[in-house]
C-alpha atoms as a PDB file:
ATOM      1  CA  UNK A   1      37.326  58.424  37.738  1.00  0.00           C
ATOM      2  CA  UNK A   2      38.461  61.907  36.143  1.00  0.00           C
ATOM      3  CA  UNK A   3      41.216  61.746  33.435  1.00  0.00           C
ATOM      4  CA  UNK A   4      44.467  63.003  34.416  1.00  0.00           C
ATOM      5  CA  UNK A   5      45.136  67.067  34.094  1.00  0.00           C
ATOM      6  CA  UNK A   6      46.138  67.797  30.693  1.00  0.00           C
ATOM      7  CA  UNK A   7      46.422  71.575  30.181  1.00  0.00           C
ATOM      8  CA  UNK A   8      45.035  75.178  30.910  1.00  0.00           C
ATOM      9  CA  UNK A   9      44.059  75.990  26.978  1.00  0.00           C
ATOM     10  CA  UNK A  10      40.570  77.569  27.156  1.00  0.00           C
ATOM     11  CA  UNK A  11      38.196  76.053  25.417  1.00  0.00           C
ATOM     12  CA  UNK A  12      34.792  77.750  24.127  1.00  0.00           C
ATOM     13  CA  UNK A  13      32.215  75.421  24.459  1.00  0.00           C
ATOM     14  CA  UNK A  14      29.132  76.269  22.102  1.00  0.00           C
ATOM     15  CA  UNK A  15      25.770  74.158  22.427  1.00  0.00           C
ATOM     16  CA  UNK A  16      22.069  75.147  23.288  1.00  0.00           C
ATOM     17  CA  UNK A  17      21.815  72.528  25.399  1.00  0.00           C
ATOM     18  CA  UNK A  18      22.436  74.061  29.127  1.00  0.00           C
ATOM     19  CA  UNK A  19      22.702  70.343  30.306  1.00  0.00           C
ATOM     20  CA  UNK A  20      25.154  69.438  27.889  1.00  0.00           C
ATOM     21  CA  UNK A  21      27.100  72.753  28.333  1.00  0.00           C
ATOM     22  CA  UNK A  22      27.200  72.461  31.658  1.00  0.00           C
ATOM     23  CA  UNK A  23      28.402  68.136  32.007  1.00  0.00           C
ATOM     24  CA  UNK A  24      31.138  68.834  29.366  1.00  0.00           C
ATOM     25  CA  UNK A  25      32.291  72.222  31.398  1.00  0.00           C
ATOM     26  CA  UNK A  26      32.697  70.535  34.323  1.00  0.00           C
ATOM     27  CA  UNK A  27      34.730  67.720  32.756  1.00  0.00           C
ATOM     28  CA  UNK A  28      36.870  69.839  30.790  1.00  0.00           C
ATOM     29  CA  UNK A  29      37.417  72.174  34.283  1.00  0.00           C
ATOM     30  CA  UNK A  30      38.301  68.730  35.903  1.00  0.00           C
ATOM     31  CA  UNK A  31      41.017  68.006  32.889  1.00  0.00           C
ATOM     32  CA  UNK A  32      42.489  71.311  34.025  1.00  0.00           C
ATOM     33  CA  UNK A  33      41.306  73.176  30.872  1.00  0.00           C
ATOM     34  CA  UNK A  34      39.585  76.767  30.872  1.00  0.00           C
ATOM     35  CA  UNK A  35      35.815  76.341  29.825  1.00  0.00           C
ATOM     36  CA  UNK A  36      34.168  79.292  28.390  1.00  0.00           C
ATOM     37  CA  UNK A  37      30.333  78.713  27.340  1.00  0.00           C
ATOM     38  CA  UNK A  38      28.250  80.128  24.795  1.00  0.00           C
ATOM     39  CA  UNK A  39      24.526  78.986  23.888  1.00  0.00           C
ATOM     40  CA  UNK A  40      23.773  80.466  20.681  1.00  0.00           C
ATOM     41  CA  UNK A  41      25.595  81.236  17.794  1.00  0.00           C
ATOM     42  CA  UNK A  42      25.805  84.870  18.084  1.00  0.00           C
ATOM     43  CA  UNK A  43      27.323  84.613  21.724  1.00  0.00           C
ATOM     44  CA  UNK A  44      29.767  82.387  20.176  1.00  0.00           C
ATOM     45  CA  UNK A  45      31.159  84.806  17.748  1.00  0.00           C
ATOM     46  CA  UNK A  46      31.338  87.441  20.076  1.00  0.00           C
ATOM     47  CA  UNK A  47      33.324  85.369  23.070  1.00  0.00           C
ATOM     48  CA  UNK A  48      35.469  83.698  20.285  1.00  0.00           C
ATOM     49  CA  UNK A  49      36.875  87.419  19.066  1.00  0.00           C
ATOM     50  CA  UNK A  50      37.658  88.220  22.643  1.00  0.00           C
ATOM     51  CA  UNK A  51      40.907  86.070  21.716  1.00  0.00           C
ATOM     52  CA  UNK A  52      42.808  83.348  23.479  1.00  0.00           C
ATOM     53  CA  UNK A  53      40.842  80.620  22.474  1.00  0.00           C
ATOM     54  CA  UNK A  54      42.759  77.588  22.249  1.00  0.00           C
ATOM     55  CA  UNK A  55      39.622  75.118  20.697  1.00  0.00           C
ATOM     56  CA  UNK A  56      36.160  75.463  19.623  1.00  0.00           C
ATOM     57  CA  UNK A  57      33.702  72.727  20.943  1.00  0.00           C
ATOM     58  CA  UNK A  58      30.683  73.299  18.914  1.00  0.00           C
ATOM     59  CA  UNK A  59      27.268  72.082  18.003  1.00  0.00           C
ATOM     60  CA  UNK A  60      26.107  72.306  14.451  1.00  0.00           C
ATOM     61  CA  UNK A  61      21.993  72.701  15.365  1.00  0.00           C
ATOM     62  CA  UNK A  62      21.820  75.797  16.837  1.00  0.00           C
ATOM     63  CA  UNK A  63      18.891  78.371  17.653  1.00  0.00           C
ATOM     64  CA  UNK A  64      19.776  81.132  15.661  1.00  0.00           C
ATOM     65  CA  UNK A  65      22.292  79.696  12.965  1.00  0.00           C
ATOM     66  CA  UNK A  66      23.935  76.967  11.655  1.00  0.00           C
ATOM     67  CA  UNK A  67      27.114  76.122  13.154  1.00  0.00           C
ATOM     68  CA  UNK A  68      28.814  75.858   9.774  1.00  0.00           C
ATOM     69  CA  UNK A  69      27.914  79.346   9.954  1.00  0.00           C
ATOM     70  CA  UNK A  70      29.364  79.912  13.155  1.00  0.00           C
ATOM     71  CA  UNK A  71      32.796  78.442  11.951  1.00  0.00           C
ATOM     72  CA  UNK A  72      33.247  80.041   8.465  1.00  0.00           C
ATOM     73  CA  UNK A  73      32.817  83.014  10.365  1.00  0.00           C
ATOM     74  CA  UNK A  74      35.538  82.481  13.084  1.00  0.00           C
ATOM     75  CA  UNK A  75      37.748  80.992  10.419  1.00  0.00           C
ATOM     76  CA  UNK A  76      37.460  83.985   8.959  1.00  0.00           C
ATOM     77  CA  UNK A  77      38.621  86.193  11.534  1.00  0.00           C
ATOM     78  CA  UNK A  78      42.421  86.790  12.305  1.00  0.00           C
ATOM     79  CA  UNK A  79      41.984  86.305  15.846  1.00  0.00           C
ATOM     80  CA  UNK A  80      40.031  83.020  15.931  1.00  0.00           C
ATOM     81  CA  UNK A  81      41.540  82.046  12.114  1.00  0.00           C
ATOM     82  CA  UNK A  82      43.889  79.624  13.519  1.00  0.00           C
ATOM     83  CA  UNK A  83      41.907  78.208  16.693  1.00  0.00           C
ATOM     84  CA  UNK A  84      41.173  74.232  16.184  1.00  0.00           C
ATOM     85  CA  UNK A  85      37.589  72.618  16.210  1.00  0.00           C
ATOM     86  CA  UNK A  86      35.625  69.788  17.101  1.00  0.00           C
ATOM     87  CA  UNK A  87      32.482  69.368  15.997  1.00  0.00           C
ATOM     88  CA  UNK A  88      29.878  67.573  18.912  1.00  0.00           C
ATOM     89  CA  UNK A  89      27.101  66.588  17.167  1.00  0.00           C
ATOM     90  CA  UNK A  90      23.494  64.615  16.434  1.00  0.00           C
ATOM     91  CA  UNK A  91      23.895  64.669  13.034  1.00  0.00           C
ATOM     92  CA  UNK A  92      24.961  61.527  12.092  1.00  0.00           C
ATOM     93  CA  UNK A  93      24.905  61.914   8.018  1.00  0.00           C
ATOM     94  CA  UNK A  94      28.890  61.438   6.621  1.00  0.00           C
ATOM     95  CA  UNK A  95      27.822  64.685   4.002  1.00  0.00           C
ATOM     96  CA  UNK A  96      26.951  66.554   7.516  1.00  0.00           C
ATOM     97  CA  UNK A  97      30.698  65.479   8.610  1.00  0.00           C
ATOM     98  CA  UNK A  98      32.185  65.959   5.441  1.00  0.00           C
ATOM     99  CA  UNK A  99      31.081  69.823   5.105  1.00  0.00           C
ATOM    100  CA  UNK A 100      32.211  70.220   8.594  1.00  0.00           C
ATOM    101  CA  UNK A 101      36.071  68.795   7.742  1.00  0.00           C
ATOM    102  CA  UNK A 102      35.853  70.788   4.706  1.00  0.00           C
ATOM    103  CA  UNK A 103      34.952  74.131   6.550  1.00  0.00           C
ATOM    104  CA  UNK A 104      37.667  73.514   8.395  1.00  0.00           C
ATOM    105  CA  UNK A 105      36.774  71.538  11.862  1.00  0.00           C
ATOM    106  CA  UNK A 106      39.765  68.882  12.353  1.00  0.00           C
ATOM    107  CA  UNK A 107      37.431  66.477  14.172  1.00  0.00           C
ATOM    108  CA  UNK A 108      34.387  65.332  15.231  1.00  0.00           C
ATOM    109  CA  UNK A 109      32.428  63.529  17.486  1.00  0.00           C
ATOM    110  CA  UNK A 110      28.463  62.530  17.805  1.00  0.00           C
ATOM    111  CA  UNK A 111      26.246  62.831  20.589  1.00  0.00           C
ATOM    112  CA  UNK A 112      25.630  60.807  23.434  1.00  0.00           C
ATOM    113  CA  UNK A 113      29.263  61.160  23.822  1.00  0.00           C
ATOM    114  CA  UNK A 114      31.633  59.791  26.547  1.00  0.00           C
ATOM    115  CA  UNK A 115      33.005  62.561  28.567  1.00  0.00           C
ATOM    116  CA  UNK A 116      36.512  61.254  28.976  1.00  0.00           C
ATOM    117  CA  UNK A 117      36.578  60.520  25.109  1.00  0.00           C
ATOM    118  CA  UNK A 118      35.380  64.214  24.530  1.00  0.00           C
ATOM    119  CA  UNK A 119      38.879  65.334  27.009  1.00  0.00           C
ATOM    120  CA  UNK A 120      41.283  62.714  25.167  1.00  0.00           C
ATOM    121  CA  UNK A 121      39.825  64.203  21.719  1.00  0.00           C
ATOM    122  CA  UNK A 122      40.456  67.577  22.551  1.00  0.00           C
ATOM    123  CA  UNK A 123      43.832  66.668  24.243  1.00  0.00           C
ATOM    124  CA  UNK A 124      44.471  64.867  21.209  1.00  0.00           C
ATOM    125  CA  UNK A 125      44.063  67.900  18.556  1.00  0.00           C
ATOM    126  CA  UNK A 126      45.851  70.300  21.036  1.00  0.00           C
ATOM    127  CA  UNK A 127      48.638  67.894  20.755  1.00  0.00           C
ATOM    128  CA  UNK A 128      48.959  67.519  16.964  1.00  0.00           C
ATOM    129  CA  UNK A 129      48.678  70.911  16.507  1.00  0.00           C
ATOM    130  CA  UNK A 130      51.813  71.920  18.685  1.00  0.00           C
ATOM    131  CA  UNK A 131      53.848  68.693  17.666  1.00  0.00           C
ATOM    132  CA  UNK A 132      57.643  69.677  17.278  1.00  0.00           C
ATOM    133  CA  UNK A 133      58.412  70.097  14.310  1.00  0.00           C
ATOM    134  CA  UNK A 134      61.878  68.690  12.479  1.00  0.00           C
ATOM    135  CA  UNK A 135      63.734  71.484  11.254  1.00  0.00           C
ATOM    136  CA  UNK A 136      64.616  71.138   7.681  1.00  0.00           C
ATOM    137  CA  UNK A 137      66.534  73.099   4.999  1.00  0.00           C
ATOM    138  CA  UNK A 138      64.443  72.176   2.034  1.00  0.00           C
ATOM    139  CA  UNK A 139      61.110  74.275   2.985  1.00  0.00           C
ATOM    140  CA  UNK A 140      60.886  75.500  -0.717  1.00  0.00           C
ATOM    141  CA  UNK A 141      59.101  73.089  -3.112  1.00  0.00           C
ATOM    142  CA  UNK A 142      58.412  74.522  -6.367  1.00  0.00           C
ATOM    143  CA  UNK A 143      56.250  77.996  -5.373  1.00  0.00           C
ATOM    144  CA  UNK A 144      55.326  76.521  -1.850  1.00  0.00           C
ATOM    145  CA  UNK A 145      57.639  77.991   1.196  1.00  0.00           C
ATOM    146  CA  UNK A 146      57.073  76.574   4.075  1.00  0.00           C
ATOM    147  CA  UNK A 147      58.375  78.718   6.766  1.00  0.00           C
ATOM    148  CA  UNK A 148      58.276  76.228  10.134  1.00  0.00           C
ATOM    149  CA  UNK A 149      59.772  78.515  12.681  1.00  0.00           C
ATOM    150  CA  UNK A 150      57.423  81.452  11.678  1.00  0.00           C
ATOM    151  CA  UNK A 151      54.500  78.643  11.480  1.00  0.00           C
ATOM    152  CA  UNK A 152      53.543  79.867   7.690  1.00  0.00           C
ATOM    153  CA  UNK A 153      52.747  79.156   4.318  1.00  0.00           C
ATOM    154  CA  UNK A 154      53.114  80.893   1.411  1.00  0.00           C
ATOM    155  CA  UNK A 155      52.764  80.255  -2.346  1.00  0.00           C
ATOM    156  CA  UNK A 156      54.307  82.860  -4.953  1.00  0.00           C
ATOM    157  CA  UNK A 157      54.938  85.232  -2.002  1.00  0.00           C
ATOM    158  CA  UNK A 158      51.350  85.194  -0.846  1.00  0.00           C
ATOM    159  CA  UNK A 159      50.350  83.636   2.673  1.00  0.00           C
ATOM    160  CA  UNK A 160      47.829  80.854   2.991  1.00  0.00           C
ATOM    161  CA  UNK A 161      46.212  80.444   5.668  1.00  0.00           C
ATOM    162  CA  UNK A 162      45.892  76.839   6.693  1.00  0.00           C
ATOM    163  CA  UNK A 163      44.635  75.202  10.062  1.00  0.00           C
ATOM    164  CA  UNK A 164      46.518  73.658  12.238  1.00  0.00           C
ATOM    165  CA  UNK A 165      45.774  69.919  10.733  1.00  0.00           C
ATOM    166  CA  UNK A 166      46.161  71.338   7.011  1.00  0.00           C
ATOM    167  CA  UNK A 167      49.562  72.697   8.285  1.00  0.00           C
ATOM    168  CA  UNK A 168      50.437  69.789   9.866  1.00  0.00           C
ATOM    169  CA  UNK A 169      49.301  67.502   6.223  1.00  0.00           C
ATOM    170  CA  UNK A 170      51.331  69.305   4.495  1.00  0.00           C
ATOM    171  CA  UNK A 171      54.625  69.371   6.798  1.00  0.00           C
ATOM    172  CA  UNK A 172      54.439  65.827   6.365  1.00  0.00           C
ATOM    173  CA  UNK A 173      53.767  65.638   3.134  1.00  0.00           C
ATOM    174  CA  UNK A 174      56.958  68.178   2.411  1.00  0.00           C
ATOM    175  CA  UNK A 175      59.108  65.729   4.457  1.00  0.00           C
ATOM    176  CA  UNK A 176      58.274  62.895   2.501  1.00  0.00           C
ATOM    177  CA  UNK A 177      58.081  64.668  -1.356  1.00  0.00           C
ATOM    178  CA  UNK A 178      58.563  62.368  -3.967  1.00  0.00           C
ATOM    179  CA  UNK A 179      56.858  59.395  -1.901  1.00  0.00           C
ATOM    180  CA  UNK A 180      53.170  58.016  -2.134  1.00  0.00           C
ATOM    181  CA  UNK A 181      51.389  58.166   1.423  1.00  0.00           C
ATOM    182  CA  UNK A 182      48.885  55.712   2.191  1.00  0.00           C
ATOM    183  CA  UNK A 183      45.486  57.493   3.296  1.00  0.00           C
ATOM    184  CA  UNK A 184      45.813  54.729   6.392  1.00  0.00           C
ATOM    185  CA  UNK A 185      49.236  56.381   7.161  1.00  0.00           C
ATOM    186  CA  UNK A 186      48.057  59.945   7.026  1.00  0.00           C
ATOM    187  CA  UNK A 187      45.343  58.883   9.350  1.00  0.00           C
ATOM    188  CA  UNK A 188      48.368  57.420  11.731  1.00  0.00           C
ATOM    189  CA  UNK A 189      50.453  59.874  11.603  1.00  0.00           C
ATOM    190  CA  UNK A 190      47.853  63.173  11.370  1.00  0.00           C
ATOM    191  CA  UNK A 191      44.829  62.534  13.105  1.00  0.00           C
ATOM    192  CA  UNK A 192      46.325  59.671  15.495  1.00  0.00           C
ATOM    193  CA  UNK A 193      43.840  57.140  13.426  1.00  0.00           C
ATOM    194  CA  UNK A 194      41.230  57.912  15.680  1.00  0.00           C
ATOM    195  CA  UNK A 195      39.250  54.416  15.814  1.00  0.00           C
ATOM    196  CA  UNK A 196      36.245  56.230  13.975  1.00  0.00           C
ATOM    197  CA  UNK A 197      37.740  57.837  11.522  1.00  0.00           C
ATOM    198  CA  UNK A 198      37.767  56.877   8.069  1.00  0.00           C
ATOM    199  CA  UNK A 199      39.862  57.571   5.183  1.00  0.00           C
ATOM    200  CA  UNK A 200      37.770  59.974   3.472  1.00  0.00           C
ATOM    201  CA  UNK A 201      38.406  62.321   6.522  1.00  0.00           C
ATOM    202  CA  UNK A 202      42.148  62.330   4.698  1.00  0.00           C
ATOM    203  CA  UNK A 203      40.398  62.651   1.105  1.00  0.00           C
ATOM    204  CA  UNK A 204      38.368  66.191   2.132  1.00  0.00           C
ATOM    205  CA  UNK A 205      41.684  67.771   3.942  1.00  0.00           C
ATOM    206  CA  UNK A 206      43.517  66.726   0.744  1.00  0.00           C
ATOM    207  CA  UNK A 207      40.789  68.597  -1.213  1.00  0.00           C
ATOM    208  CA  UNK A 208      40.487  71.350   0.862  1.00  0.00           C
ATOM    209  CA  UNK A 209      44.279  71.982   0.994  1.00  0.00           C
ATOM    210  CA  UNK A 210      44.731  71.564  -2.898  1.00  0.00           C
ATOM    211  CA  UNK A 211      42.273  74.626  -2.752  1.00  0.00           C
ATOM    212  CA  UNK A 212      44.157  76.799  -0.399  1.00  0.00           C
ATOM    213  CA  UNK A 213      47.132  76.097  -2.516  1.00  0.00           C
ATOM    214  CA  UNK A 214      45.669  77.363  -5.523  1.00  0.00           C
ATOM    215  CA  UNK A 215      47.292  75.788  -8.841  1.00  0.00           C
ATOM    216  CA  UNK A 216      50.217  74.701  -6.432  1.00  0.00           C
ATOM    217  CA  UNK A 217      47.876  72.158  -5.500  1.00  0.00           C
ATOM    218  CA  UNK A 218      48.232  70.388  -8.614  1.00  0.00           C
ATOM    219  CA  UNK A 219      51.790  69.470  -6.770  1.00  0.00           C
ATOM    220  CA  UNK A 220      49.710  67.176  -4.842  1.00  0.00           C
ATOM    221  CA  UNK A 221      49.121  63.829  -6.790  1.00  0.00           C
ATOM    222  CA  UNK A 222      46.133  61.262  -6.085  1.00  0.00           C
ATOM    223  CA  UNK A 223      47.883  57.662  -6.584  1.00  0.00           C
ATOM    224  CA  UNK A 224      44.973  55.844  -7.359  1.00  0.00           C
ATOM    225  CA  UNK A 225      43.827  52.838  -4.751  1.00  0.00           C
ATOM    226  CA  UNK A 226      46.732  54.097  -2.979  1.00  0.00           C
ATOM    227  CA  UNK A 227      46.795  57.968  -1.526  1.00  0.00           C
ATOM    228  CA  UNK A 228      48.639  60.997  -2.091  1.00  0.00           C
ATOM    229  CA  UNK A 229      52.664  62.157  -2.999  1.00  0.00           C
ATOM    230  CA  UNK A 230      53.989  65.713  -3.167  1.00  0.00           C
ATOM    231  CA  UNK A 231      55.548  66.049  -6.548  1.00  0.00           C
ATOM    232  CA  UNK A 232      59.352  66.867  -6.375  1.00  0.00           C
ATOM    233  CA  UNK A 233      60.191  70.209  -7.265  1.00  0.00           C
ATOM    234  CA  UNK A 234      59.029  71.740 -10.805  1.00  0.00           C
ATOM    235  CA  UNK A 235      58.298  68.349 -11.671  1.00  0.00           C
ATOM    236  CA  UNK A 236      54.844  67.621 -13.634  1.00  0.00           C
ATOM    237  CA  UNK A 237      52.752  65.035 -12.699  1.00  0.00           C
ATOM    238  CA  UNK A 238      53.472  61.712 -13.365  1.00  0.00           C
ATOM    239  CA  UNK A 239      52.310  58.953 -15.953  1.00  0.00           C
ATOM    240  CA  UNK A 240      51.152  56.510 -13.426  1.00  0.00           C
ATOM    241  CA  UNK A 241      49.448  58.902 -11.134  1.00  0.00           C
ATOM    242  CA  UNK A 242      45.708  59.659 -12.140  1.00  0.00           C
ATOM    243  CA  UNK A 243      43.716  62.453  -9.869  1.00  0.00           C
ATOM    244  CA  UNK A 244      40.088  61.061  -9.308  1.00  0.00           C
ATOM    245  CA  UNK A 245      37.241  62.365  -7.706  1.00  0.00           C
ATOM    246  CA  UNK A 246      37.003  62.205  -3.794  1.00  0.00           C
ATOM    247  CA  UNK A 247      34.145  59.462  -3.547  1.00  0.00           C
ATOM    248  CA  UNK A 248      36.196  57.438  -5.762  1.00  0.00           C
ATOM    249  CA  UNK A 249      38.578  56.581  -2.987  1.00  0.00           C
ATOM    250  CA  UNK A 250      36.171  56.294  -0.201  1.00  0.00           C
ATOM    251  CA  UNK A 251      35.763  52.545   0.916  1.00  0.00           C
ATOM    252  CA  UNK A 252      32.850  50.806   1.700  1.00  0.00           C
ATOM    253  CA  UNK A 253      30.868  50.859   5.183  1.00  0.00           C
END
């Protein structure tokens, strides 16, 4: 049975595998989505500038480059820069899924994959990046502005680009300032705690969006053995909270 339509986003579907291309096209045509195909990196690059690109489905072993490569460079680009992506991949390694999240892919999923997991993923990360936001007067924490009807970020005047699951982290970390978050509740509430998942998927956004901040990062405490709080305004970090490395926090598997 096919899932239900879902939407008419197009979708750019990179793999060298024609087989592959072609199963998940026709599944994501059947969803009602837009497929667009590419089967080498280059070809990638080139369809993803032509704009309107609502998700990138792509391989990281590809003929002619990496597709880390592949989506630095689209990240890059002001056309493509805010597109979301989902990594299908063989490469099972947590470091190969960790550089991917940290390069800015807001999923990911391994090969063989079930086709109507592949649509409810993408209809999944579609849906968190267009979640209503609640409007709120208090979008200026410290040098952060958060300006939620333009969809922006800014610290000391100057824009940050974030993806749509870093922009989405930090809206809720804004709303809740002040108050830990457990890494299990991020998980809920940002990436719909895909079964999968685990909570260092939480730790390398965290670290990733610390970086984007620049020193405004530093706003962004690690409780230790417990997850993250936004500092209140101006306010220095506090006795209790200790930052720790990333692999600190990861738990066991």
């Amino acid at each position: 049975m096919q899932p239900a339509t879902i939407g008419s986003d197009r979708i750019l579907i990179v793999d060298d595998e024609p087989d592959i291309v072609e199963l998940t096209a026709y599944h994501l045509a059947a969803a009602g989505y837009q497929p667009i195909t590419a089967l080498t990196g280059e070809e990638a690059i080139e369809k993803g500038r032509m704009g309107g690109i609502a998700l990138v489905l792509l391989d990281l072993m590809l003929p002619d480059m990496s597709g880390f490569d592949v989506m630095t460079t689209l990240r890059a680009d002001p056309g493509t820069g805010n597109c979301a992506f989902l990594m299908l991949t063989a490469l099972r390694e947590d470091a190969d899924r960790i550089k991917g999240l940290s390069l800015g892919a807001d999923d990911y999923l391994t090969k063989p994959f079930n086709p109507d997991e592949l649509v409810l993923r993408i209809a999944a990360i579609l849906r968190r990046a267009r979640a209503p936001r609640i409007p709120s007067e208090a979008d200026t924490i410290g040098p952060i502005v958060v300006d939620r009807p333009g969809h922006r970020v800014s610290v000391r005047g100057v824009d940050v680009g974030l993806t749509p699951t870093e922009y989405r982290l930090l809206l809720l970390m804004v709303d809740s300032r002040g108050l830990a978050q457990r890494r299990e509740h991020l998980l809920q509430a940002v990436w719909g705690a895909e079964p999968d998942m685990q909570t260092r998927t939480v730790d390398v956004h965290i670290q990733r969006l610390r970086t984007k901040l620049g020193s405004a990062g530093q706003m962004i405490e690690t409780v230790r053995g417990y997850g993250y709080r936004l500092s209140a305004e101006n306010s220095s970090p506090s006795a209790e909270v200790d930052d720790e490395p990333v692999e600190e926090n990861l738990p066991a598997k």
